[in-house]
PDB file of N, CA and C in Angstrom:
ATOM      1  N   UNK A   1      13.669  12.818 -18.520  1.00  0.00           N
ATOM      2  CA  UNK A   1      12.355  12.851 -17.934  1.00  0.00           C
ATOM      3  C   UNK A   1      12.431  13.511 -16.565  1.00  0.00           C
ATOM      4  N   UNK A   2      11.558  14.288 -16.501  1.00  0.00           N
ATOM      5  CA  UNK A   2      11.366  15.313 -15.066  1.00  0.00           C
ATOM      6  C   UNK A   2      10.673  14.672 -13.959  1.00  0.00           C
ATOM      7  N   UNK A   3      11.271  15.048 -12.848  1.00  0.00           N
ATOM      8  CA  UNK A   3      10.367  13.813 -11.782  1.00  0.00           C
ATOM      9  C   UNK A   3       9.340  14.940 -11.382  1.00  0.00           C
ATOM     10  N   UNK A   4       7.599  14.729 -10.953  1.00  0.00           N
ATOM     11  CA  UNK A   4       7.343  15.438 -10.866  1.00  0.00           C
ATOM     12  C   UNK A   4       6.930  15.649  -9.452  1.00  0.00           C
ATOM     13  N   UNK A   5       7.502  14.477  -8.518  1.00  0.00           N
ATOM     14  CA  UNK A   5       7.240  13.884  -7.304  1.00  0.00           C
ATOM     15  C   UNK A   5       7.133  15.350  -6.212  1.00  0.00           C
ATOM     16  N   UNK A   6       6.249  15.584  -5.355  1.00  0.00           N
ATOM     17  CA  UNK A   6       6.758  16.362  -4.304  1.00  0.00           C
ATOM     18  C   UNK A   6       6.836  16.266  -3.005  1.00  0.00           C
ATOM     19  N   UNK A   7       6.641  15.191  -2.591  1.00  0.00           N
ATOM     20  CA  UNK A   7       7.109  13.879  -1.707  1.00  0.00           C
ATOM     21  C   UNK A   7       7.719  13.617  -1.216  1.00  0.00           C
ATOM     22  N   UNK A   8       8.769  13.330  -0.285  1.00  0.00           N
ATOM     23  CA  UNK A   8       9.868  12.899   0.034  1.00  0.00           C
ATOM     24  C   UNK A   8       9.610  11.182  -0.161  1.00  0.00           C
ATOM     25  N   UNK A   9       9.889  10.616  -0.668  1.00  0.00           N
ATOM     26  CA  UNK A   9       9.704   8.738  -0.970  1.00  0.00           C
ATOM     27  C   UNK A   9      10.619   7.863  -0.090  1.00  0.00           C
ATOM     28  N   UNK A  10      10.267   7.383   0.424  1.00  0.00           N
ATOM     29  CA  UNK A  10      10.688   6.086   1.438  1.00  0.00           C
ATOM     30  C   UNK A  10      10.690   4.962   1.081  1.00  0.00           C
ATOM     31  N   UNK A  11      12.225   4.326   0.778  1.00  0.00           N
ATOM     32  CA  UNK A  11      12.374   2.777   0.550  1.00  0.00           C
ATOM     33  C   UNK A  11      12.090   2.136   1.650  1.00  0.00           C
ATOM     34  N   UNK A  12      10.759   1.540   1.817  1.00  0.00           N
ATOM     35  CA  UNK A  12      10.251   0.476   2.882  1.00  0.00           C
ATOM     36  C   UNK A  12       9.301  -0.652   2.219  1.00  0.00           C
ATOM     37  N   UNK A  13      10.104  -1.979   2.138  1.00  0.00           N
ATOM     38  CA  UNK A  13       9.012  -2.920   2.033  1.00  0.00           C
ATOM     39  C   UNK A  13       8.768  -3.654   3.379  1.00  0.00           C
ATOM     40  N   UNK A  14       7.320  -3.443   3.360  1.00  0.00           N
ATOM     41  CA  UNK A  14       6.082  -3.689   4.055  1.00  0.00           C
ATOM     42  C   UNK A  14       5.551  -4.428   3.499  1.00  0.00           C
ATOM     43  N   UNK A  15       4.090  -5.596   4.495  1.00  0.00           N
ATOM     44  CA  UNK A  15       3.046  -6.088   4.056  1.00  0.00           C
ATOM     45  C   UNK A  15       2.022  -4.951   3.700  1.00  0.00           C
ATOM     46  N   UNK A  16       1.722  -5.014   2.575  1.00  0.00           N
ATOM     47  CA  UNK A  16       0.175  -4.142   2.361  1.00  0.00           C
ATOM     48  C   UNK A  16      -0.944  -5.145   1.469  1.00  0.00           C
ATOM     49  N   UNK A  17      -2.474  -4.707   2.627  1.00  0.00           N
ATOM     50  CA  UNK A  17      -3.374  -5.217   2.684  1.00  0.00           C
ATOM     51  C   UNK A  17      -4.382  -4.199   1.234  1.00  0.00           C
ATOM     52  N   UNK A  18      -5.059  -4.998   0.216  1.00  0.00           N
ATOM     53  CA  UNK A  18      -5.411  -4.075  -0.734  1.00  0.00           C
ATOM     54  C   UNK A  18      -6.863  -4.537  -0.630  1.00  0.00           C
ATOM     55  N   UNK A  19      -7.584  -3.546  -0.758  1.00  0.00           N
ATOM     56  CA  UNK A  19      -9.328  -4.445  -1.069  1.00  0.00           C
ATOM     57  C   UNK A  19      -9.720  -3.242  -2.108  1.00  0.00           C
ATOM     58  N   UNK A  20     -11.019  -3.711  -2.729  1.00  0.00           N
ATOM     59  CA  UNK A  20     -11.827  -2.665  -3.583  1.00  0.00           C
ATOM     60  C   UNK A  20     -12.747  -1.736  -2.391  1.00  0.00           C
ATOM     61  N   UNK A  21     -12.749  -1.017  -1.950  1.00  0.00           N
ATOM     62  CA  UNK A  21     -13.978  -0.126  -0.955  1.00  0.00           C
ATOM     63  C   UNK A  21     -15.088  -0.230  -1.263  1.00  0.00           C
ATOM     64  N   UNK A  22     -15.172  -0.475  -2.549  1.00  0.00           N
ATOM     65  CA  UNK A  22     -17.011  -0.812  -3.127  1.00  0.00           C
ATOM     66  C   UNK A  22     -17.186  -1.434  -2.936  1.00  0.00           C
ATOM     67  N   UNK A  23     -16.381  -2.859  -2.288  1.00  0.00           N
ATOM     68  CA  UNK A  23     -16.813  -4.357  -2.572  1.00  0.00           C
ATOM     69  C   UNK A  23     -16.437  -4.757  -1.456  1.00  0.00           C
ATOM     70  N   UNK A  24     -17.989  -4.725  -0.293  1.00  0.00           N
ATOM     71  CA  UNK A  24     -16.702  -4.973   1.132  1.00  0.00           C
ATOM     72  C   UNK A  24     -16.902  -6.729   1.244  1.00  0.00           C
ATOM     73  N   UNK A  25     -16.989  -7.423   0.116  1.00  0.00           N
ATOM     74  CA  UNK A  25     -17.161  -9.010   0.445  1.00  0.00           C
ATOM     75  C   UNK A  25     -15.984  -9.047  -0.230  1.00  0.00           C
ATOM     76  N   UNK A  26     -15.420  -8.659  -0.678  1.00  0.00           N
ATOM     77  CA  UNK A  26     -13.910  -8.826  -1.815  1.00  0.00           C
ATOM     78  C   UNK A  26     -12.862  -9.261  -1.055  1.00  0.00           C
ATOM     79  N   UNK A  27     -12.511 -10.624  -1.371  1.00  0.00           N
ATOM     80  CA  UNK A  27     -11.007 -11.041  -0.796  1.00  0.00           C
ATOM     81  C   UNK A  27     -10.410  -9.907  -1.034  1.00  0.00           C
ATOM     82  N   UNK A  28      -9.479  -9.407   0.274  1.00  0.00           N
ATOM     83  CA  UNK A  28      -8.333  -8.527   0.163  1.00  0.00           C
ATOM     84  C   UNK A  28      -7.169  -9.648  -0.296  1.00  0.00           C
ATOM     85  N   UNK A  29      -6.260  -8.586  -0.707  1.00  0.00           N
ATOM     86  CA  UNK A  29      -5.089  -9.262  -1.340  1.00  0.00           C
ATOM     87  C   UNK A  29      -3.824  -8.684  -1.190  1.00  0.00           C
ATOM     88  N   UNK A  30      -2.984  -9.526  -0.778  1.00  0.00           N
ATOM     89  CA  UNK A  30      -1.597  -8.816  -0.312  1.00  0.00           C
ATOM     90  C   UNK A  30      -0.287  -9.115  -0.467  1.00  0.00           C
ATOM     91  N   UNK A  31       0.309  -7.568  -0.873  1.00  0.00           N
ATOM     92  CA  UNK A  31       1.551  -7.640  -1.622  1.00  0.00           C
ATOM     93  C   UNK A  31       2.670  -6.960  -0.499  1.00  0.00           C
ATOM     94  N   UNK A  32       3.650  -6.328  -1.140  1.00  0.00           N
ATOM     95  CA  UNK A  32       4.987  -5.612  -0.462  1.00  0.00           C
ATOM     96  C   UNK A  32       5.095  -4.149  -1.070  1.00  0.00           C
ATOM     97  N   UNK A  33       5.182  -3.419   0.228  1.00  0.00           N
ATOM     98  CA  UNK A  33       6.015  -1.898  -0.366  1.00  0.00           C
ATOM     99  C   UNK A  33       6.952  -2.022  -0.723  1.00  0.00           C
ATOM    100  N   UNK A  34       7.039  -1.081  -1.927  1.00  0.00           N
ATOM    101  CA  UNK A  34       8.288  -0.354  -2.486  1.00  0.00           C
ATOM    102  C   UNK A  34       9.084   0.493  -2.223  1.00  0.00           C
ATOM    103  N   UNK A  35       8.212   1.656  -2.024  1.00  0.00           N
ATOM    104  CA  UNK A  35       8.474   2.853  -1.212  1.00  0.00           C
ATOM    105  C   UNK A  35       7.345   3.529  -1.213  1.00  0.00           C
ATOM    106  N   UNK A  36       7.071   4.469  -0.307  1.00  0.00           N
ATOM    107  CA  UNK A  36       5.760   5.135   0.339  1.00  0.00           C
ATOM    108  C   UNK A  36       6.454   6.323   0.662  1.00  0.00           C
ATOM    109  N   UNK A  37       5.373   7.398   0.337  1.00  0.00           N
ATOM    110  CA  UNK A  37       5.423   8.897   0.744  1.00  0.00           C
ATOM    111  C   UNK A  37       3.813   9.247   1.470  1.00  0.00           C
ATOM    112  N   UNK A  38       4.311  10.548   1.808  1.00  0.00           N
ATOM    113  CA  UNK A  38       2.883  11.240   2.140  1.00  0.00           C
ATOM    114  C   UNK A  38       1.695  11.107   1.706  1.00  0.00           C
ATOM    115  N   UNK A  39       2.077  11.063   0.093  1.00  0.00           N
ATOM    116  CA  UNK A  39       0.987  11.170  -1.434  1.00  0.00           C
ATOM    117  C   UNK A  39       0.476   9.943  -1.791  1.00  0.00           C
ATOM    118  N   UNK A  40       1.556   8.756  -1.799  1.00  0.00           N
ATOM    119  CA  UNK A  40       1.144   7.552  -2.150  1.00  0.00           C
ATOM    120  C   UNK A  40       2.312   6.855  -1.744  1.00  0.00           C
ATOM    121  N   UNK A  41       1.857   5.451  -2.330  1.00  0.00           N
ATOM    122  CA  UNK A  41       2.764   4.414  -2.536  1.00  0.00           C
ATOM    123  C   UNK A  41       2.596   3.523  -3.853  1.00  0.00           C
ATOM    124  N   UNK A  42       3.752   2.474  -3.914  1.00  0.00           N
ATOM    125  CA  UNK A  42       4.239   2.169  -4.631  1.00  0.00           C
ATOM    126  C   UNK A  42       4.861   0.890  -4.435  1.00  0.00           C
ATOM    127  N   UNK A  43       3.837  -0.454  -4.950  1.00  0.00           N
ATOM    128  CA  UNK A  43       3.677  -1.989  -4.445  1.00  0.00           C
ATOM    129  C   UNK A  43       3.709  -2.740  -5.434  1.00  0.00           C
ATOM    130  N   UNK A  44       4.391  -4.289  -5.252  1.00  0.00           N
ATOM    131  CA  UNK A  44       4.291  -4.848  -6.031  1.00  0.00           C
ATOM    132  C   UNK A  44       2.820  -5.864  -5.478  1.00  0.00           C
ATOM    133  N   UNK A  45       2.138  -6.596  -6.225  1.00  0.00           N
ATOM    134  CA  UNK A  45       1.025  -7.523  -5.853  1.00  0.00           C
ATOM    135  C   UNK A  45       1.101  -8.925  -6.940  1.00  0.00           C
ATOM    136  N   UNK A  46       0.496  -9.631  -6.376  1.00  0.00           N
ATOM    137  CA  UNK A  46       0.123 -10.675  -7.146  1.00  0.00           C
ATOM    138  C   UNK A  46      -1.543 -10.640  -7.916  1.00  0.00           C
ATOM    139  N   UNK A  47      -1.623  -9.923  -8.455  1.00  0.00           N
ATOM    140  CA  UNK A  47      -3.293  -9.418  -8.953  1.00  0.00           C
ATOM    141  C   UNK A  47      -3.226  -8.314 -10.090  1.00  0.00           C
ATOM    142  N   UNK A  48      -4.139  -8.497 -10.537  1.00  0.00           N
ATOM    143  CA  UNK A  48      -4.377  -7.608 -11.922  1.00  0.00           C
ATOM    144  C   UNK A  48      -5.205  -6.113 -10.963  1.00  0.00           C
ATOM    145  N   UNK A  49      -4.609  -5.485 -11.484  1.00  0.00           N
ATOM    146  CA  UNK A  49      -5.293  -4.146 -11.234  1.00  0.00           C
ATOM    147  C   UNK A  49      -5.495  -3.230 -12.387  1.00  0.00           C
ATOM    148  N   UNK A  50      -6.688  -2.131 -12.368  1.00  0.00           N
ATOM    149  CA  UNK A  50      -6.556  -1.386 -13.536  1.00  0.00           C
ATOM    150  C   UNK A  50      -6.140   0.034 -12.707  1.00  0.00           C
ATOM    151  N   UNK A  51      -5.931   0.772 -14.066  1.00  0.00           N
ATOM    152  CA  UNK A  51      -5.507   2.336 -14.082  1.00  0.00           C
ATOM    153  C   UNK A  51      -7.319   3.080 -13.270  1.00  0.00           C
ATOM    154  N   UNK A  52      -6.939   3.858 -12.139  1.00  0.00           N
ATOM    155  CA  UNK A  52      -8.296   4.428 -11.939  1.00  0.00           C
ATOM    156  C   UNK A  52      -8.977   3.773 -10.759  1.00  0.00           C
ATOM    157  N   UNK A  53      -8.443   2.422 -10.586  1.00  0.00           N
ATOM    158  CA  UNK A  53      -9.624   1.667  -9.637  1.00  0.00           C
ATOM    159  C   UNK A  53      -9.208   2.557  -8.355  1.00  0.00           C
ATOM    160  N   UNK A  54     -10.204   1.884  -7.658  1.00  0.00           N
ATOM    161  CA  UNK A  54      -9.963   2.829  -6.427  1.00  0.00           C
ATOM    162  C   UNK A  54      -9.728   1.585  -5.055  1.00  0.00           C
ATOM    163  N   UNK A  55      -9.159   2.072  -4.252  1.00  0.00           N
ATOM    164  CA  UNK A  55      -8.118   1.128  -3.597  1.00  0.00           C
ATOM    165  C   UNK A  55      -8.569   1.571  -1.734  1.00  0.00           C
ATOM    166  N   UNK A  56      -8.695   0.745  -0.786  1.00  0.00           N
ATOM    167  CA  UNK A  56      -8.686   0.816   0.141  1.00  0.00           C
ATOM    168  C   UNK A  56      -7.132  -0.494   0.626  1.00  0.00           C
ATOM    169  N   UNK A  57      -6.429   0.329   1.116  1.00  0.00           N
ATOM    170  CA  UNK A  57      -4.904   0.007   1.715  1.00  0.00           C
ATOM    171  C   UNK A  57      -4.648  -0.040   2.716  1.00  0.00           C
ATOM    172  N   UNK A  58      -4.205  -0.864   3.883  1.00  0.00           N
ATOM    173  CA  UNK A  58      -3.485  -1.033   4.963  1.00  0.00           C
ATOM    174  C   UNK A  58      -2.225  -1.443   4.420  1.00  0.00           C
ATOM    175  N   UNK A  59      -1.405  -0.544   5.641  1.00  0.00           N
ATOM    176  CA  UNK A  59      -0.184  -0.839   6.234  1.00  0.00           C
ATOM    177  C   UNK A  59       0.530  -0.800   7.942  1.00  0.00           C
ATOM    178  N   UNK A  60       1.272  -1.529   7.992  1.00  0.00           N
ATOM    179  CA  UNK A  60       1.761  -1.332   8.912  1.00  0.00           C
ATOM    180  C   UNK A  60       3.353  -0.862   9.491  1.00  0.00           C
ATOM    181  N   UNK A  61       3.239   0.326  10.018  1.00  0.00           N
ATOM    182  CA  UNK A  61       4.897   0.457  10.114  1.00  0.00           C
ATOM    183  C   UNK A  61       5.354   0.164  11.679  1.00  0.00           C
ATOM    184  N   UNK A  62       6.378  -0.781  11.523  1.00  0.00           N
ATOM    185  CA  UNK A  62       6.792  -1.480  12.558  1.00  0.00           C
ATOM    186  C   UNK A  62       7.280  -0.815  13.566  1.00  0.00           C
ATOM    187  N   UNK A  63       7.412  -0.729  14.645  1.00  0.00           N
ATOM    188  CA  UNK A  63       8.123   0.102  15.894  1.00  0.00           C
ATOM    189  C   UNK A  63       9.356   0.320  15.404  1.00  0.00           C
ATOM    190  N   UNK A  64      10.717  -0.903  14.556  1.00  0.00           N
ATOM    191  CA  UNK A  64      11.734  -0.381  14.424  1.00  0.00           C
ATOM    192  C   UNK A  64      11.828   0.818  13.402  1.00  0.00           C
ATOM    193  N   UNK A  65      10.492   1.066  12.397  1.00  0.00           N
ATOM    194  CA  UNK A  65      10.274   2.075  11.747  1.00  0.00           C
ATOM    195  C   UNK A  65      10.008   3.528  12.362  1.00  0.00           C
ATOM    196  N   UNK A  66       8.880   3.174  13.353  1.00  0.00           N
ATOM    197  CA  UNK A  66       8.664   4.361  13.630  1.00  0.00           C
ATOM    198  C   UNK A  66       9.838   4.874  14.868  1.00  0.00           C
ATOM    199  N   UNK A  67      10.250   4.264  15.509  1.00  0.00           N
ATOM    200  CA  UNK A  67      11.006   4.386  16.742  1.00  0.00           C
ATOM    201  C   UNK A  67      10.470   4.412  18.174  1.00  0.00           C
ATOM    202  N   UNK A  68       9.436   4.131  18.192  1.00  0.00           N
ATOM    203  CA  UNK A  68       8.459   3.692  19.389  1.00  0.00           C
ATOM    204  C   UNK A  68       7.580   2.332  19.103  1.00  0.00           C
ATOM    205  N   UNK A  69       5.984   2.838  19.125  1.00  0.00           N
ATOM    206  CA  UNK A  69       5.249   1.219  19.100  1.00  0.00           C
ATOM    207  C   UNK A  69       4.889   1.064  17.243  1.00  0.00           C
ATOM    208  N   UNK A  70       4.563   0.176  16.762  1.00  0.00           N
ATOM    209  CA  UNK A  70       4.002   0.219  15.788  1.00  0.00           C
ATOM    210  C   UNK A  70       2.890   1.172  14.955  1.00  0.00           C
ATOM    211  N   UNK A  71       2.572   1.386  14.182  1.00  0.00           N
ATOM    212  CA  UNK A  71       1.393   2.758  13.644  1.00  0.00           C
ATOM    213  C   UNK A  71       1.015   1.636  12.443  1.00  0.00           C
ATOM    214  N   UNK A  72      -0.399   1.500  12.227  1.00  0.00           N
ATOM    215  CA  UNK A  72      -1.675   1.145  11.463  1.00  0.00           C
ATOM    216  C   UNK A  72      -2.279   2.049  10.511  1.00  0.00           C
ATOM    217  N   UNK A  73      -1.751   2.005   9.437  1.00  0.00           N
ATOM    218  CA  UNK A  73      -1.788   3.328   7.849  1.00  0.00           C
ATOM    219  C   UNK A  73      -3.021   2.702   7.103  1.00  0.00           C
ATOM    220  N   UNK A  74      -3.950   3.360   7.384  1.00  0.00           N
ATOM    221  CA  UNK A  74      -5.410   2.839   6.619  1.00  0.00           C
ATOM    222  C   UNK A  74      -4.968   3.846   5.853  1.00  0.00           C
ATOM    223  N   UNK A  75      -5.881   3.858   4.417  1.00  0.00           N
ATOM    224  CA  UNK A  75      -6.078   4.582   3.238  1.00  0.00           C
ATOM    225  C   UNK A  75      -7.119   4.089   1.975  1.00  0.00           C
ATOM    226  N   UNK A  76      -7.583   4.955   1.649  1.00  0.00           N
ATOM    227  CA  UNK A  76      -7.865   5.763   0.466  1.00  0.00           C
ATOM    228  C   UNK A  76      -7.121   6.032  -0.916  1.00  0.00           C
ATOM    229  N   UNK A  77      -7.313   5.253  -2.047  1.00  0.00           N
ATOM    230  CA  UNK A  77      -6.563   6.211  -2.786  1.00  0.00           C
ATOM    231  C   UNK A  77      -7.111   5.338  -3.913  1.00  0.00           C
ATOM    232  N   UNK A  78      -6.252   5.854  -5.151  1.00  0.00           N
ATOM    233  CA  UNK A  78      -6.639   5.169  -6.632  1.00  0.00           C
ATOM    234  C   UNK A  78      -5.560   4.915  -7.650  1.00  0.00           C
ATOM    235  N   UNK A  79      -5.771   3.801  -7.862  1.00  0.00           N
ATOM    236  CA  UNK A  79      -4.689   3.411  -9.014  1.00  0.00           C
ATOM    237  C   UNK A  79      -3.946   4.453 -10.063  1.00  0.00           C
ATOM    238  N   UNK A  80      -2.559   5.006 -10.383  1.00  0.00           N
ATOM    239  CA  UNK A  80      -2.013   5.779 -11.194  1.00  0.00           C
ATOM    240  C   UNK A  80      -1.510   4.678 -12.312  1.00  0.00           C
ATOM    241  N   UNK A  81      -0.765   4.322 -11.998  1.00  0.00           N
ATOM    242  CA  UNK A  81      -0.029   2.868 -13.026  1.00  0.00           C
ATOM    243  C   UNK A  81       0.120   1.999 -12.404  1.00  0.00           C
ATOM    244  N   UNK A  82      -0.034   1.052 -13.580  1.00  0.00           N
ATOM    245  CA  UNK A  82       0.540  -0.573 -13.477  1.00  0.00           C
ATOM    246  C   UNK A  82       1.303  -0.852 -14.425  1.00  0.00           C
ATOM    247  N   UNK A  83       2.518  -1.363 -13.698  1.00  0.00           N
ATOM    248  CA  UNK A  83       3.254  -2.166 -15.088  1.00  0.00           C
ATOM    249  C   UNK A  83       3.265  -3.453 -14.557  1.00  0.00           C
ATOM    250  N   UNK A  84       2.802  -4.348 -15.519  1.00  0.00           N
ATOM    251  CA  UNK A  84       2.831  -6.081 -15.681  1.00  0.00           C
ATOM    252  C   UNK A  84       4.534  -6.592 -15.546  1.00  0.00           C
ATOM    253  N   UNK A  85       4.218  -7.396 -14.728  1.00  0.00           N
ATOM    254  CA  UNK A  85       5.791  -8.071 -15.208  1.00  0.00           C
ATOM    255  C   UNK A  85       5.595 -10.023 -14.665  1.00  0.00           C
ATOM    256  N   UNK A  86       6.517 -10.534 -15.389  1.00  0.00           N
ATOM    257  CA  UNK A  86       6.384 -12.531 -15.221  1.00  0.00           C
ATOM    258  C   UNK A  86       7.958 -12.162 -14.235  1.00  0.00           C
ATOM    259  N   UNK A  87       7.817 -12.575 -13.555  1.00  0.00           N
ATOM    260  CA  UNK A  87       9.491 -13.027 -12.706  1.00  0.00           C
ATOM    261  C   UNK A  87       9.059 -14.605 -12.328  1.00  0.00           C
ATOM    262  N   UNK A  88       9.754 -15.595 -12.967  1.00  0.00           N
ATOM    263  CA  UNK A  88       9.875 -16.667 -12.325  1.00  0.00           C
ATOM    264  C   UNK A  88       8.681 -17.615 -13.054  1.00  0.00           C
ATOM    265  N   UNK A  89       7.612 -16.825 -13.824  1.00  0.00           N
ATOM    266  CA  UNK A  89       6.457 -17.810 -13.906  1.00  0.00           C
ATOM    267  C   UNK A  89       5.198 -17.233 -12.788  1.00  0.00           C
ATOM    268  N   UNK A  90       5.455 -16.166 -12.097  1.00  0.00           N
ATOM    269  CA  UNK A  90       4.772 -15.911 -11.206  1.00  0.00           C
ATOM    270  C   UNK A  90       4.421 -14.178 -11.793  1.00  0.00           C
ATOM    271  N   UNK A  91       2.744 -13.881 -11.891  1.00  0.00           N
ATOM    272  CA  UNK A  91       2.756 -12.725 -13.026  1.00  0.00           C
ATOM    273  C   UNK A  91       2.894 -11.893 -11.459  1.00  0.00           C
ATOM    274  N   UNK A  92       3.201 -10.592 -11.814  1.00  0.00           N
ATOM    275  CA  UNK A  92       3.275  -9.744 -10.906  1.00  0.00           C
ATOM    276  C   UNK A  92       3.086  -8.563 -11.438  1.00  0.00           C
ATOM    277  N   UNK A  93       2.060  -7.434 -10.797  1.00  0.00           N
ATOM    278  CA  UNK A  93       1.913  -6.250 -11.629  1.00  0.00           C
ATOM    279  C   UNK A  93       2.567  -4.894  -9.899  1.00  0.00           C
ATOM    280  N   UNK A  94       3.633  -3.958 -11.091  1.00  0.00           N
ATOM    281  CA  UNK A  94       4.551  -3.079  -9.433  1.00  0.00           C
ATOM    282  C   UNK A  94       2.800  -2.217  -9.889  1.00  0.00           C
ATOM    283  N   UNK A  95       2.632  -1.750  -8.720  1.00  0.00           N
ATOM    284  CA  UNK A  95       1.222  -0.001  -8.918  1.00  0.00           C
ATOM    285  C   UNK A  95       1.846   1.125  -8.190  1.00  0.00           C
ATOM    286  N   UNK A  96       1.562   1.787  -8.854  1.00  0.00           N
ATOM    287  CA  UNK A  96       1.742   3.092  -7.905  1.00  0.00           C
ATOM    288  C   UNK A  96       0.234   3.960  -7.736  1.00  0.00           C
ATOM    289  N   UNK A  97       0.362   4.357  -6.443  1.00  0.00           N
ATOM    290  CA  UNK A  97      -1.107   4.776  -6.172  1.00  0.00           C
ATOM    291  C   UNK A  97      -1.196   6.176  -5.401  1.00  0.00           C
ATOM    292  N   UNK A  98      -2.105   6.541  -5.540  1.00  0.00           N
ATOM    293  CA  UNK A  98      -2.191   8.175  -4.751  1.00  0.00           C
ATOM    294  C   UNK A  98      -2.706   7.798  -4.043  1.00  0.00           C
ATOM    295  N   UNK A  99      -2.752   8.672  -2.195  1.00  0.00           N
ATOM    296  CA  UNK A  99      -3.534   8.424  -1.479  1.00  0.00           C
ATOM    297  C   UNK A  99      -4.482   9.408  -1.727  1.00  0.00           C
ATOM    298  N   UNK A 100      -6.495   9.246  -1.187  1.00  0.00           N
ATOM    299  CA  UNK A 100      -6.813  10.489  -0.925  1.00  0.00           C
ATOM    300  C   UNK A 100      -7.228  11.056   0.143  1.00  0.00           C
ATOM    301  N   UNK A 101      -7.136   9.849   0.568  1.00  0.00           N
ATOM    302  CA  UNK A 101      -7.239  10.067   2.404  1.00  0.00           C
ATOM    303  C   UNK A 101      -6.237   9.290   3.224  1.00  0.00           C
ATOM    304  N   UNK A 102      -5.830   9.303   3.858  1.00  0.00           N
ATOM    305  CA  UNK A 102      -5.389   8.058   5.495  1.00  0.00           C
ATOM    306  C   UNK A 102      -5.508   8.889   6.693  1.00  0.00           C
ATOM    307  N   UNK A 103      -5.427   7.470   7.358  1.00  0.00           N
ATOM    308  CA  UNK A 103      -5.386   7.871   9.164  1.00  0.00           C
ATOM    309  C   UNK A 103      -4.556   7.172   9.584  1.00  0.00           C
ATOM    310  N   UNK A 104      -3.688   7.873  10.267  1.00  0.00           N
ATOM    311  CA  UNK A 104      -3.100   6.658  11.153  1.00  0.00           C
ATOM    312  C   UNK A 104      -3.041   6.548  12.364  1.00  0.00           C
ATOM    313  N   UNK A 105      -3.046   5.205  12.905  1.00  0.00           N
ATOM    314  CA  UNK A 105      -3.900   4.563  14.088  1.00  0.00           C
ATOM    315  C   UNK A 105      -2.688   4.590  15.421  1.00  0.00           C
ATOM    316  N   UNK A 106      -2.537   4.955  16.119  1.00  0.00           N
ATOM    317  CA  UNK A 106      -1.802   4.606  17.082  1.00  0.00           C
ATOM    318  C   UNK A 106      -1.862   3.561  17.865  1.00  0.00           C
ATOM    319  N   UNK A 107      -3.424   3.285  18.619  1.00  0.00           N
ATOM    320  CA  UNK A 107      -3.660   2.128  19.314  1.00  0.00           C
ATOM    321  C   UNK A 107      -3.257   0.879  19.151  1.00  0.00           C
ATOM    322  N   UNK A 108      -2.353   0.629  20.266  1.00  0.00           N
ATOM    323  CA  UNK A 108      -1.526  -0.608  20.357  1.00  0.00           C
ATOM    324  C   UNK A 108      -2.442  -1.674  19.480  1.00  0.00           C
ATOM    325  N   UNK A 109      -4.080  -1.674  20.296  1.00  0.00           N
ATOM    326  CA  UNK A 109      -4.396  -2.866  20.013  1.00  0.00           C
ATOM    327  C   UNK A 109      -4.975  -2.742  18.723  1.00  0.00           C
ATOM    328  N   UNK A 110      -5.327  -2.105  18.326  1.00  0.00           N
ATOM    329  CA  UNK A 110      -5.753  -2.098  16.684  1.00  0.00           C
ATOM    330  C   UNK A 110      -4.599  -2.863  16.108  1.00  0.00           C
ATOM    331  N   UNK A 111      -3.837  -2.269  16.047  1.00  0.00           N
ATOM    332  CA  UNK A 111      -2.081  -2.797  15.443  1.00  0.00           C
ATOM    333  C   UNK A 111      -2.011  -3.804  15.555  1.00  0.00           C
ATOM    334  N   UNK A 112      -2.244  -4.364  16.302  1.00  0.00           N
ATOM    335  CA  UNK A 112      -1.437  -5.841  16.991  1.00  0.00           C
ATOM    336  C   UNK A 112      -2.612  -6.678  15.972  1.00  0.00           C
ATOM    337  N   UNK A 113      -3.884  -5.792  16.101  1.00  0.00           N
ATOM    338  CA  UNK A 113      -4.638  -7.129  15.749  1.00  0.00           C
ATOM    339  C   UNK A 113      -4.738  -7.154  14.059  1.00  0.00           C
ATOM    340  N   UNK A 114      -4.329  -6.104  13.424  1.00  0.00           N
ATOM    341  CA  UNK A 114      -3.822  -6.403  11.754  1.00  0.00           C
ATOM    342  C   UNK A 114      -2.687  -6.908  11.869  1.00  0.00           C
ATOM    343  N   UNK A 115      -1.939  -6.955  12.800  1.00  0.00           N
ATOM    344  CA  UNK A 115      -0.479  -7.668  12.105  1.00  0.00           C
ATOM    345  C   UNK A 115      -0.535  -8.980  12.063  1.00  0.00           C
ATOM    346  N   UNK A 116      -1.246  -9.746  13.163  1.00  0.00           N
ATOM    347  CA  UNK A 116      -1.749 -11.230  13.070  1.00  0.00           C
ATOM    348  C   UNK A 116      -2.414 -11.739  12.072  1.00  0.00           C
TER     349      UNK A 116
END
């Protein structure tokens, strides 16, 4: 199988914050990175997701990541796959997702105040 990635992919697990964008009363829900590129990422969650939905994402990459202060990764993007999996009794589905937009935030205090 051919990878068709053009990406450079980053093993980083992170907290990431997931909501529906259509639904701004929707408990967000939050899982761990896998690894993250430019294009997307790639999370495990505790939640059913489908193929297609469309995804509003925070992350945060920590100062020891970036090598200065922390950075605040809003996004855009939409479900590619889900694979289901049980570990433990606890269902867990990994997604991988495209972005189709982000920004990322520099301001200390934005940062500080998603990481709390």
């Amino acid at each position: 199988m051919r990878d068709r990635r053009t990406a450079r992919r980053y093993a980083l697990s992170l907290p990431i914050v997931v909501r529906a964008p259509t639904d701004k009363d929707a408990a967000s829900k939050t899982g761990k990175t896998n690894d993250i590129s430019s294009q997307g990422v790639h999370f495990t969650i505790d939640h059913n997701l489908s193929v297609g939905a469309e995804l509003d994402l925070t992350m945060v990459l920590p100062a020891r990541v970036t090598g200065g202060t922390a950075v605040l990764i809003r996004a855009l993007g939409k479900v590619l796959r889900v694979d289901q999996r049980d570990r433990n009794g606890d269902e867990q589905a990994d997604v991988a997702a495209v972005f189709e937009r982000y920004e990322i935030v520099r301001d200390e205090a934005s940062v500080a105040v998603r990481v709390e």
